[in-house]
Protein backbone atom coordinates (compact mmCIF):
# COMPACT_ATOMS: atom_id res chain seq x y z
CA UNK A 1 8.93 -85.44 23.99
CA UNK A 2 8.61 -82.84 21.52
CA UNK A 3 7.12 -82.86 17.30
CA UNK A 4 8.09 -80.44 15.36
CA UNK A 5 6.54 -78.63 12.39
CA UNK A 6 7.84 -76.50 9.85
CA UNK A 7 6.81 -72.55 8.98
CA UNK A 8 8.48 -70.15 6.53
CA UNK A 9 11.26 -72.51 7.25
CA UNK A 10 11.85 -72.22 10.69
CA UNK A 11 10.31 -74.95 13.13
CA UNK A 12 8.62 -74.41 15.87
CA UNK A 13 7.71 -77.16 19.44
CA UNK A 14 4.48 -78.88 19.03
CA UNK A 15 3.27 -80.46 22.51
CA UNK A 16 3.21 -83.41 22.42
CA UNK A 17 -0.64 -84.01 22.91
CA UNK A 18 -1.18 -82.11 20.06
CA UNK A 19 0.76 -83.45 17.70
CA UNK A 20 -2.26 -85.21 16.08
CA UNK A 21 -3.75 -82.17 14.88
CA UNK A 22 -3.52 -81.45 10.94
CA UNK A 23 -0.59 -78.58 9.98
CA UNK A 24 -1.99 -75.85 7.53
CA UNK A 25 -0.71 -75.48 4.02
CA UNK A 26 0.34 -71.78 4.98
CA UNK A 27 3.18 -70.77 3.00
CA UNK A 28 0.42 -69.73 0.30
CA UNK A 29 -1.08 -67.29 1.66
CA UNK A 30 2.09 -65.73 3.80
CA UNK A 31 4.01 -65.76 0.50
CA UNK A 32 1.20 -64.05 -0.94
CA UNK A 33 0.38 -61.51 1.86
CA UNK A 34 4.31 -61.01 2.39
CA UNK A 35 4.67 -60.12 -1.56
CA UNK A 36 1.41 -58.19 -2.14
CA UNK A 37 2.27 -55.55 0.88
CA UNK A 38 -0.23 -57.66 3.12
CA UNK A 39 2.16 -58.94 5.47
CA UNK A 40 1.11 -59.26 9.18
CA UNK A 41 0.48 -55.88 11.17
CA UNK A 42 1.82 -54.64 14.65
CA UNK A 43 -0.43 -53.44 16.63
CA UNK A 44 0.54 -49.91 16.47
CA UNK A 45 -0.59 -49.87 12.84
CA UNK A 46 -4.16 -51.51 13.43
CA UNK A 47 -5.56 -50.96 16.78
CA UNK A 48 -8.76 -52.74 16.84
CA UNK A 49 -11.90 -51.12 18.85
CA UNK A 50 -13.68 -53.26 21.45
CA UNK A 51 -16.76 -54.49 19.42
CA UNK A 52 -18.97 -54.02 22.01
CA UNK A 53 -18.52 -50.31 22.09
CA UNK A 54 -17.49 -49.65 18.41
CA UNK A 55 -21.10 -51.40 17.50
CA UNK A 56 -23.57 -50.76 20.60
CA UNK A 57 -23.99 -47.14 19.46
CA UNK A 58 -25.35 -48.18 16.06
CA UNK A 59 -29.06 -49.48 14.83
CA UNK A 60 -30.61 -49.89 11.93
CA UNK A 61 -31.01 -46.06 11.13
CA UNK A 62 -27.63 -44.72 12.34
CA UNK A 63 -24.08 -45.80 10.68
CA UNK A 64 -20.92 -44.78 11.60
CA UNK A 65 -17.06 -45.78 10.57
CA UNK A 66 -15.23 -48.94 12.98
CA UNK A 67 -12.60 -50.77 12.81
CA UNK A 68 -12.12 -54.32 14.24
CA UNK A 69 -10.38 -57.62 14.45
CA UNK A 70 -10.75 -61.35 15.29
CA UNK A 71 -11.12 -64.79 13.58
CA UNK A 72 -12.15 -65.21 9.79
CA UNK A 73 -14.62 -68.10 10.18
CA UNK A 74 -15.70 -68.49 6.52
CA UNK A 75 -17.51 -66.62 3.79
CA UNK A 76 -20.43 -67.11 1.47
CA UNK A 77 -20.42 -65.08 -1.67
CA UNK A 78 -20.02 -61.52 -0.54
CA UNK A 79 -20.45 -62.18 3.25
CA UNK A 80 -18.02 -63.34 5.84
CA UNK A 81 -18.04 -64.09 9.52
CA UNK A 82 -15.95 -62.60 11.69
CA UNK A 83 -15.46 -64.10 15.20
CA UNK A 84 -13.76 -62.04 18.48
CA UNK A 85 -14.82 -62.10 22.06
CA UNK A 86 -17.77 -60.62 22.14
CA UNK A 87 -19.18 -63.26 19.45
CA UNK A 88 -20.01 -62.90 15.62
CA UNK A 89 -20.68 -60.58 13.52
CA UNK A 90 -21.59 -60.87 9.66
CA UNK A 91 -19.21 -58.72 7.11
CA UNK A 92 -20.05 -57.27 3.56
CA UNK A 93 -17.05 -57.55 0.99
CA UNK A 94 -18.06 -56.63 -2.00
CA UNK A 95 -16.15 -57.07 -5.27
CA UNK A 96 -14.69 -53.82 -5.88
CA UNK A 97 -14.73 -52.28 -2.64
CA UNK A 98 -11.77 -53.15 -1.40
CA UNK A 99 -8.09 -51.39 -2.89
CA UNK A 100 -8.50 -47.86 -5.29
CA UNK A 101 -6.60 -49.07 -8.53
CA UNK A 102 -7.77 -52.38 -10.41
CA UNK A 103 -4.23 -54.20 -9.19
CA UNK A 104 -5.03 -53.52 -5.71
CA UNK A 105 -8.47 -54.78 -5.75
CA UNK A 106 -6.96 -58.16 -7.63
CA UNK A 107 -4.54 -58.53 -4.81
CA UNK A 108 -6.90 -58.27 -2.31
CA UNK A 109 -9.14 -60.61 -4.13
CA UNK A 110 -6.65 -63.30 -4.13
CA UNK A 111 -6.04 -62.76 -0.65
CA UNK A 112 -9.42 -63.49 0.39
CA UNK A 113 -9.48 -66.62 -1.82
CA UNK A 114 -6.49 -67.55 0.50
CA UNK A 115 -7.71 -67.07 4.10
CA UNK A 116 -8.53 -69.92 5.92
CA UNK A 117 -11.01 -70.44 8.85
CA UNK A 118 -9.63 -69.37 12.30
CA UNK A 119 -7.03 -66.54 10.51
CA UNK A 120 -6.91 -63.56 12.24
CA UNK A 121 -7.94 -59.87 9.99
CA UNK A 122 -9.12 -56.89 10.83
CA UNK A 123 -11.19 -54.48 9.07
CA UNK A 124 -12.37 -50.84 8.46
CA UNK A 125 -15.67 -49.69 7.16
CA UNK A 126 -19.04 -48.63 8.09
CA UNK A 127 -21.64 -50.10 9.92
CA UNK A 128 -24.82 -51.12 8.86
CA UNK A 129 -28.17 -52.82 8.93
CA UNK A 130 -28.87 -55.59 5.80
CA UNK A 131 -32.71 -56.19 4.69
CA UNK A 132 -33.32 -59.05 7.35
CA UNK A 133 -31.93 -56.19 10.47
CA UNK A 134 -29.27 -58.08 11.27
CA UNK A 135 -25.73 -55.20 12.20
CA UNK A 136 -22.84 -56.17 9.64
CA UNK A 137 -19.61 -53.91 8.62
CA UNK A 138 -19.29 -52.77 5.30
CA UNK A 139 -15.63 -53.84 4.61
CA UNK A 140 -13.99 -50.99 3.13
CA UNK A 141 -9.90 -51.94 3.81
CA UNK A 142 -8.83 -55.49 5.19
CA UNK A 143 -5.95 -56.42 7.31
CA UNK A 144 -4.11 -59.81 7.26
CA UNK A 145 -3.00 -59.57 11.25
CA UNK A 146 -2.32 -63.79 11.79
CA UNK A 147 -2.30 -66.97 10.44
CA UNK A 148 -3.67 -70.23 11.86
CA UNK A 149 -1.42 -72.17 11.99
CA UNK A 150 -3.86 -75.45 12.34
CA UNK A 151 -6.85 -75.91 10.78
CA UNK A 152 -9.86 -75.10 13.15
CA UNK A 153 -12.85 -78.11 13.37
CA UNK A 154 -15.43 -76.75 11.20
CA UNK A 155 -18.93 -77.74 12.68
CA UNK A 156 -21.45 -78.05 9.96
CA UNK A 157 -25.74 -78.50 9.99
CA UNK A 158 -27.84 -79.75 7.72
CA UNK A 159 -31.44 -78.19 6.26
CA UNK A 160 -32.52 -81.09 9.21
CA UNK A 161 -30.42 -79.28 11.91
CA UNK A 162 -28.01 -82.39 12.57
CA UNK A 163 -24.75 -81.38 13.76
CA UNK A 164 -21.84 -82.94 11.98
CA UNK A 165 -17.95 -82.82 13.06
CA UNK A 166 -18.73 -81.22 16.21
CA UNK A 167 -16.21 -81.06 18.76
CA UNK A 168 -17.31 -82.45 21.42
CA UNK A 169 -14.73 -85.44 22.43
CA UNK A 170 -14.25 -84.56 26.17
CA UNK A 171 -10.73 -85.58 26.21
CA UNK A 172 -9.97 -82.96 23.34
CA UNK A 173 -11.86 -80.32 24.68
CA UNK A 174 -10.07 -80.33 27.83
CA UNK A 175 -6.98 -80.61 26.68
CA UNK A 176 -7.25 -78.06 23.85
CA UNK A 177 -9.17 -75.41 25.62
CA UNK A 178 -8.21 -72.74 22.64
CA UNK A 179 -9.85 -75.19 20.47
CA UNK A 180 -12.95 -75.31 22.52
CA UNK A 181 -13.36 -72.20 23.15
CA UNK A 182 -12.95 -71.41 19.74
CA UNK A 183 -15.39 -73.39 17.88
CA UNK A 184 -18.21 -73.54 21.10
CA UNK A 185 -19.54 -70.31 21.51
CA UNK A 186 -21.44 -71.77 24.84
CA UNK A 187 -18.12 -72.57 26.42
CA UNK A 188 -17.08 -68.73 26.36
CA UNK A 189 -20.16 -68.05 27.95
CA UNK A 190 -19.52 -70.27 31.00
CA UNK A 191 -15.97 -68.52 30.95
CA UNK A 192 -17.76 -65.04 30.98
CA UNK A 193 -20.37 -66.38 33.23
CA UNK A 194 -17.88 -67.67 36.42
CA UNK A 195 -16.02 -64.24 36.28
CA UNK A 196 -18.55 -62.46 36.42
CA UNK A 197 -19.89 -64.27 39.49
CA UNK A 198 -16.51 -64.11 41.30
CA UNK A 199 -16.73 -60.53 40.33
CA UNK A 200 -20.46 -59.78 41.46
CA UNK A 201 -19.74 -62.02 45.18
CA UNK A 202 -16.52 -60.05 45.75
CA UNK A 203 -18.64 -56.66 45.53
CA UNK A 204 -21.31 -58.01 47.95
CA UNK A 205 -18.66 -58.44 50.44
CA UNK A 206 -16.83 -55.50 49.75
CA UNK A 207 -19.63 -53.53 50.27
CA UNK A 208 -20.73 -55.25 53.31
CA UNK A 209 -17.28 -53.73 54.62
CA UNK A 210 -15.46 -57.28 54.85
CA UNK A 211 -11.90 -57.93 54.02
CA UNK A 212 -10.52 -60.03 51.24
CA UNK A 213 -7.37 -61.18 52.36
CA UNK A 214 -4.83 -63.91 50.50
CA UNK A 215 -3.38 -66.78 53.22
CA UNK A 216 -0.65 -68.66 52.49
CA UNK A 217 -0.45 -71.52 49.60
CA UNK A 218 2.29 -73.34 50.91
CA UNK A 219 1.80 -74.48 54.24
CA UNK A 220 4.04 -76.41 56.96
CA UNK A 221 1.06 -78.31 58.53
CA UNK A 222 -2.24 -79.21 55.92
CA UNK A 223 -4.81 -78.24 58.45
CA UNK A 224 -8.88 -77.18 57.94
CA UNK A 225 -10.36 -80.22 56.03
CA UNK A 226 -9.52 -83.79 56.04
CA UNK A 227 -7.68 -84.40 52.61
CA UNK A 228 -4.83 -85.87 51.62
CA UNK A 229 -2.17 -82.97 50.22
CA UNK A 230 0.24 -82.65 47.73
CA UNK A 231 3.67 -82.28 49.38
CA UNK A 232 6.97 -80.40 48.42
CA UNK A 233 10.19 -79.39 49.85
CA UNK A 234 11.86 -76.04 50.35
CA UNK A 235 15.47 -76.52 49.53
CA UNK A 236 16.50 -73.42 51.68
CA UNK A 237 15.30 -74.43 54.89
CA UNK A 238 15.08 -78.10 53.97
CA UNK A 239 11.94 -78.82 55.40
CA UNK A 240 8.92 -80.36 53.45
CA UNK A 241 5.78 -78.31 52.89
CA UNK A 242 2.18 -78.67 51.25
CA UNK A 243 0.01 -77.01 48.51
CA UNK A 244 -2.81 -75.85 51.21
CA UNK A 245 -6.71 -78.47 51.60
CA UNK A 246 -8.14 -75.31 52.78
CA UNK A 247 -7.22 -71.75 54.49
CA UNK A 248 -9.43 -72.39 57.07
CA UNK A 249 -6.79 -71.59 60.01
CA UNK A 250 -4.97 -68.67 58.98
CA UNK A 251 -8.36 -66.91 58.41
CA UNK A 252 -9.22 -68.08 61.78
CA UNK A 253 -6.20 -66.02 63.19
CA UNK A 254 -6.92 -63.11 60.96
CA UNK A 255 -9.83 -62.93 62.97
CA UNK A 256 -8.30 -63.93 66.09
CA UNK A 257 -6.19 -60.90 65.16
CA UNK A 258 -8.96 -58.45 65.69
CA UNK A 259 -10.88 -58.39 62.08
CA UNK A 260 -14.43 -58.87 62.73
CA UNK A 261 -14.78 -59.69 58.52
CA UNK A 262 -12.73 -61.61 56.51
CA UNK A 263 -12.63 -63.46 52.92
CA UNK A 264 -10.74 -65.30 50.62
CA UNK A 265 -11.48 -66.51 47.16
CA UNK A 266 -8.51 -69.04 46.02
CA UNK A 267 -7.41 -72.19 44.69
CA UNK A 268 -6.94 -75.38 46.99
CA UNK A 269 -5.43 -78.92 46.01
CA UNK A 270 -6.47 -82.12 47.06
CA UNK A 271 -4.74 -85.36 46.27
CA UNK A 272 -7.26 -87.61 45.88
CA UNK A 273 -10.23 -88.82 43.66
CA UNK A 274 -11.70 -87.68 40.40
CA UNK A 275 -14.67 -87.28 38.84
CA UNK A 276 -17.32 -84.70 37.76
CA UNK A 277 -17.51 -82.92 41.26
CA UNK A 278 -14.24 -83.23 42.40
CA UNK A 279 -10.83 -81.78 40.90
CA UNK A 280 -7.42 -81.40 42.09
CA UNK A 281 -7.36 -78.28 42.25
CA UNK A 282 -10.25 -75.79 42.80
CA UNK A 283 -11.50 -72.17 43.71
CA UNK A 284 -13.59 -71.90 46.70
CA UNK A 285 -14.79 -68.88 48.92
CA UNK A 286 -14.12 -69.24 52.69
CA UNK A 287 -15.77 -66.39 54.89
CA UNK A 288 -15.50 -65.55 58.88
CA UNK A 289 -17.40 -62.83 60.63
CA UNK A 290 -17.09 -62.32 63.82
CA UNK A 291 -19.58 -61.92 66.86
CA UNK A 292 -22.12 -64.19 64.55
CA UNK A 293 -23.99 -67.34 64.51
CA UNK A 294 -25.22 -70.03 61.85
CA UNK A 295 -28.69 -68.41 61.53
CA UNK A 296 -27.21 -65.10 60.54
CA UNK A 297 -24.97 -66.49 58.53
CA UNK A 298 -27.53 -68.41 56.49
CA UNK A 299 -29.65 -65.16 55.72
CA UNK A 300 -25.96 -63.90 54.61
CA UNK A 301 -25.55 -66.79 52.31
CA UNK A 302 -29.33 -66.07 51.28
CA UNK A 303 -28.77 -62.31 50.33
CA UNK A 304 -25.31 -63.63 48.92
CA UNK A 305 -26.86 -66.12 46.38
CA UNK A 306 -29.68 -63.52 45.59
CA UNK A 307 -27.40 -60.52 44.73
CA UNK A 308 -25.05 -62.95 42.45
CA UNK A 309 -27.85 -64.81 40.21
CA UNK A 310 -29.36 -61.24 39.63
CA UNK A 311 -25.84 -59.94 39.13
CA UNK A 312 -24.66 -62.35 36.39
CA UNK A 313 -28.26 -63.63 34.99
CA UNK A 314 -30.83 -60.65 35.26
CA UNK A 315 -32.92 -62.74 37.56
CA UNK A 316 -32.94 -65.07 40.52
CA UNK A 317 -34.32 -68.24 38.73
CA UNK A 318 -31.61 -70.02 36.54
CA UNK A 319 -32.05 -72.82 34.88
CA UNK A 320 -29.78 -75.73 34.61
CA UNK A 321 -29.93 -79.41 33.30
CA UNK A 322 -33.85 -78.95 32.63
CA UNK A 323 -34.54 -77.32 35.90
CA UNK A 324 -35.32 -73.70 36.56
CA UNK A 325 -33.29 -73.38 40.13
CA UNK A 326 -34.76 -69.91 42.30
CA UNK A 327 -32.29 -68.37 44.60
CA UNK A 328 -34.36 -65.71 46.07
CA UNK A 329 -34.82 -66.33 49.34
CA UNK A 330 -35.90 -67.71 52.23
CA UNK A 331 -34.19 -71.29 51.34
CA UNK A 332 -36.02 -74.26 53.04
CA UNK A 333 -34.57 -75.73 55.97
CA UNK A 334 -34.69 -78.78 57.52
CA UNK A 335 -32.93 -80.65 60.38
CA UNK A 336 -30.47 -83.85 59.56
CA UNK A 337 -32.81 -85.83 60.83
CA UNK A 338 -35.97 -84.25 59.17
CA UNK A 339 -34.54 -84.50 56.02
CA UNK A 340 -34.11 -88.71 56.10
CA UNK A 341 -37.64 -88.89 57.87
CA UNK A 342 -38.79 -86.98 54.86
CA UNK A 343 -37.41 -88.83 51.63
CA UNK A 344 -37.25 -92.56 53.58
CA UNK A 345 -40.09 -92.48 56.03
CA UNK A 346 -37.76 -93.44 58.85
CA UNK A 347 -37.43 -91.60 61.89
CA UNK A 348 -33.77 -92.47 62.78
CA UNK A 349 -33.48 -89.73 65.60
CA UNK A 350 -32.98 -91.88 68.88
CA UNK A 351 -31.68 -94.77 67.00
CA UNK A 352 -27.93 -96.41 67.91
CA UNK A 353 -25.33 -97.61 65.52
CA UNK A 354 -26.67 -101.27 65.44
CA UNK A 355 -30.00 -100.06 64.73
CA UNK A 356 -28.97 -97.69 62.01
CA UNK A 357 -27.16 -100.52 60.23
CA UNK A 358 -30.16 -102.40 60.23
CA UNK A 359 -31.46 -99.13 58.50
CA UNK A 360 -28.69 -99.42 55.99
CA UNK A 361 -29.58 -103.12 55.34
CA UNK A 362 -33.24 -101.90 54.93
CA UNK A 363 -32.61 -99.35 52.36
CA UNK A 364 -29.90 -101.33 50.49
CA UNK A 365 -26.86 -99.33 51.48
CA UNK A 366 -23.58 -101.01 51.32
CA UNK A 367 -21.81 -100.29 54.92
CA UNK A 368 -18.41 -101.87 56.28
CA UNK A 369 -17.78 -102.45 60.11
CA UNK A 370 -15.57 -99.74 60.54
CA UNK A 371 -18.25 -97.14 59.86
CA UNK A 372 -19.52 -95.58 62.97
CA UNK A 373 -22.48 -93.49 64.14
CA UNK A 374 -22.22 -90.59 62.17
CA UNK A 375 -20.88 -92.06 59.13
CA UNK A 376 -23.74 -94.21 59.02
CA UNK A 377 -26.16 -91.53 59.09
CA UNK A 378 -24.21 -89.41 56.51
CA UNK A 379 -24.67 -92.89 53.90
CA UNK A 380 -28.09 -92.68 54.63
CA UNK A 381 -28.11 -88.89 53.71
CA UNK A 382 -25.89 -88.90 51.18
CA UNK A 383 -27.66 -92.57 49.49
CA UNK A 384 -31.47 -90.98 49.70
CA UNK A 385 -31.94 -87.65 50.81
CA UNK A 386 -29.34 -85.62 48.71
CA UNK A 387 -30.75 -86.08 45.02
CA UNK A 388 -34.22 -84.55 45.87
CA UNK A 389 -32.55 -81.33 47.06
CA UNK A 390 -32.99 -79.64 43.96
CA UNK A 391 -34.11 -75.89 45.42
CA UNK A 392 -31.61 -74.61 47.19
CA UNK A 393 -32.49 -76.25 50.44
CA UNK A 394 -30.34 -75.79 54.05
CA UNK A 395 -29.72 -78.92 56.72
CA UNK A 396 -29.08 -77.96 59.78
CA UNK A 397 -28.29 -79.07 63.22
CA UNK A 398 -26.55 -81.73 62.33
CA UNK A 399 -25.97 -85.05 64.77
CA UNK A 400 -22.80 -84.41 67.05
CA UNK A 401 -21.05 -87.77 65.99
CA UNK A 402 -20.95 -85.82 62.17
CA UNK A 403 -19.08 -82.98 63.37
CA UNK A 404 -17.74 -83.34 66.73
CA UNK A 405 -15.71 -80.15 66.71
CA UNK A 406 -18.54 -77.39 65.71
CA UNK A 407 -20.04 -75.36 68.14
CA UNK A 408 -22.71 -77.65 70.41
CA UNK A 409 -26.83 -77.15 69.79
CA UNK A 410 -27.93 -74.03 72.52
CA UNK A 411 -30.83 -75.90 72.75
CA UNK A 412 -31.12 -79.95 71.57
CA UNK A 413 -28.58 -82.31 73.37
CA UNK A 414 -26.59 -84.52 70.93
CA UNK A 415 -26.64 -81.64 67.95
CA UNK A 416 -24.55 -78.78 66.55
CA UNK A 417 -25.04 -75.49 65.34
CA UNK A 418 -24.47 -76.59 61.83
CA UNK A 419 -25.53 -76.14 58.25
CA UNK A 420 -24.80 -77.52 54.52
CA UNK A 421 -26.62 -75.71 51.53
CA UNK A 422 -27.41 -78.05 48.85
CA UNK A 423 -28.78 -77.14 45.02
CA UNK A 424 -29.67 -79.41 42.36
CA UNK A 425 -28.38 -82.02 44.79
CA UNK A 426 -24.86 -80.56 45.39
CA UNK A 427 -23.61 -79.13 48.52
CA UNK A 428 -22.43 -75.77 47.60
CA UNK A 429 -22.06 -74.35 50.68
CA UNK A 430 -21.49 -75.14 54.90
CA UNK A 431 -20.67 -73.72 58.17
């Protein structure tokens, strides 16, 4: 199902889970722009400097000439805001400065009157410091380059510092990530934030000499994890296939193979459940080094974590939801079974499945008959230990009946050599 709305006379799709938003009055200020010689530009007649660079070289006692573009978010008297990737910055347009005969300064009057929030200008002029210190641009010529075509949710504060028509409906925000992005500057900074931490762990490994290898998507047999897939069918050789749970395998043969490093950063697809933790489709990191065993591969993870946080923050503490969260290590570590003994007091260790039921019942955890040995320990975990594992915290040698095919304890019958890391009570991490 398509809408439709009208520009210039033509008409262009709407999706159709946008078709509640609010069309712009536009043929105003196109007309206008069109007639005054301000029509839209390509860009091979305003090429736009990256702000960054056309403004880091410039302070309060040094000015110097720049050009650049984004989105007109509003104006007060002489100053306007001007929004692009890199953020905000504040712009000067005085009266007469822009055009060189009095009808050119009129037209470019009116076509200020005339831009809405969210079009898209550019500008030339010179960059300088205003009385309070804060870097503007001296608008000296203006550039209509877009118009917007819907009106962009204007967020306004009182003298108080309540927040009125904030966009914060979840449901619109994720559908309407433009719009998001847009009008919540702290959403571009999670953007900026994850690449720069896919970026900063793909060095570490690079440098550590490790390949990054891609493994196939589409996969006859969904091996590595239990999930349930999604499932498709190649016409050509009329067989079905699946969107991959995990690359485990083929890494495994990569190795196999004779590489004693390999990695892959990638999407995998689940079919199953929802919620905050858990999406269809999602990007982890899966790692294999050869001729090593969980305890090296935990100071890995360590140095991993470390290098990243520094990498993308400036520092190994972060803090998140309240809590400041240190990644430099050592990480704690404790056993499976310390970890229950620690947060419930009860030493489950030698214990059988009837006796860890009776556990269950203890600490009001809803089992079923079908549950066996392990998965009653992992309720008990998962019910009372996992919430208090704020600092990044390792369990380790996990009970065999957990994960009956990793590699068996060297040293403690019944266990395997075995780890999840867990932060701010979310496994990030396992081998």
């Amino acid at each position: 199902m398509h809408a439709l709305f009208k520009s210039r006379g033509k008409t262009a799709p709407l999706l159709a889970d946008e078709a509640f938003l609010e069309e712009v009055p536009i043929s105003e200020t196109v007309e206008f722009a069109d007639e005054a010689g301000h029509n839209p530009v390509s860009l091979e007649d305003f090429f736009a400097e990256a702000r960054e660079s056309a403004l880091g070289e410039y302070s309060k006692d040094k000015k110097g000439a720049v050009q650049i573009a984004g989105r007109f978010m509003g104006q007060r008297g002489p100053f306007a805001k001007l929004q692009d990737s890199y953020g905000t910055i504040q712009l000067y347009i005085g009266k007469n400065d822009l055009g060189d005969t009095e009808e050119e300064k009129e037209r470019y009057k009116q076509l200020v009157k005339l831009l809405d929030i969210g079009d898209f200008i550019g500008v030339r002029g010179e960059v300088f410091a205003t009385g309070t210190g804060e870097i503007s641009v001296h608008v000296r010529e203006l550039v209509f380059l877009g118009k917007s075509l819907r009106p962009l949710p204007i967020v306004k504060r009182d003298k108080e510092g309540n927040v009125y028509d904030a966009f914060t409906d979840p449901e619109q925000r994720y559908r309407q990530r433009y719009v998001d992005l847009t009008v919540n500057p702290q959403v571009r900074e999670i953007f900026l934030k994850r690449s720069r931490l896919i970026s900063a762990m793909r060095r570490f490994f690079d440098n550590k000499g490790w390949l990054e290898v891609e493994t196939p998507i589409l996969q006859p047999i969904h091996g590595g994890a239990a999930a349930r897939p999604f499932r498709t069918h190649h016409n050509t050789l009329d067989m079905p296939l699946y969107l991959r749970i995990a690359n485990e395998l083929y890494l495994k043969r990569l190795i196999v193979g004779g590489f004693e490093g390999v990695y892959e950063i990638g999407k995998m697809f689940r079919n199953e459940g929802m919620d905050r933790t858990h999406n269809p489709e999602f990007t982890s990191m899966e790692i294999y080094i050869a001729y090593k065993d969980y305890h090296w591969m935990m100071e890995m993870v360590e140095q991993c974590l470390e290098y990243v946080a520094t990498e993308v923050t400036g520092n190994t503490k972060v803090e998140y939801e309240g809590k400041v969260i240190d990644y430099a290590g050592p990480y704690k570590r404790l056993t499976m079974f310390e970890a229950i003994e620690e947060y419930t007091g009860i030493d489950i260790s030698n214990m059988d499945e009837a006796a860890l039921r009776d556990v269950c019942k203890q600490l009001h955890i809803e089992v079923d008959p079908t549950m066996g040995k392990g998965k009653l320990i992992d309720e008990i975990f998962s019910e009372k230990v996992e919430d208090h594992l704020i600092q990044p915290t390792y369990i380790i040698d996990y009970p065999i009946e957990m994960t009956p095919l990793a590699k068996k304890h060297r040293s403690v019958d019944g266990l395997v050599e075995r780890f999840e890391l867990f932060v701010n009570g979310k496994e990030i991490a396992n081998a």
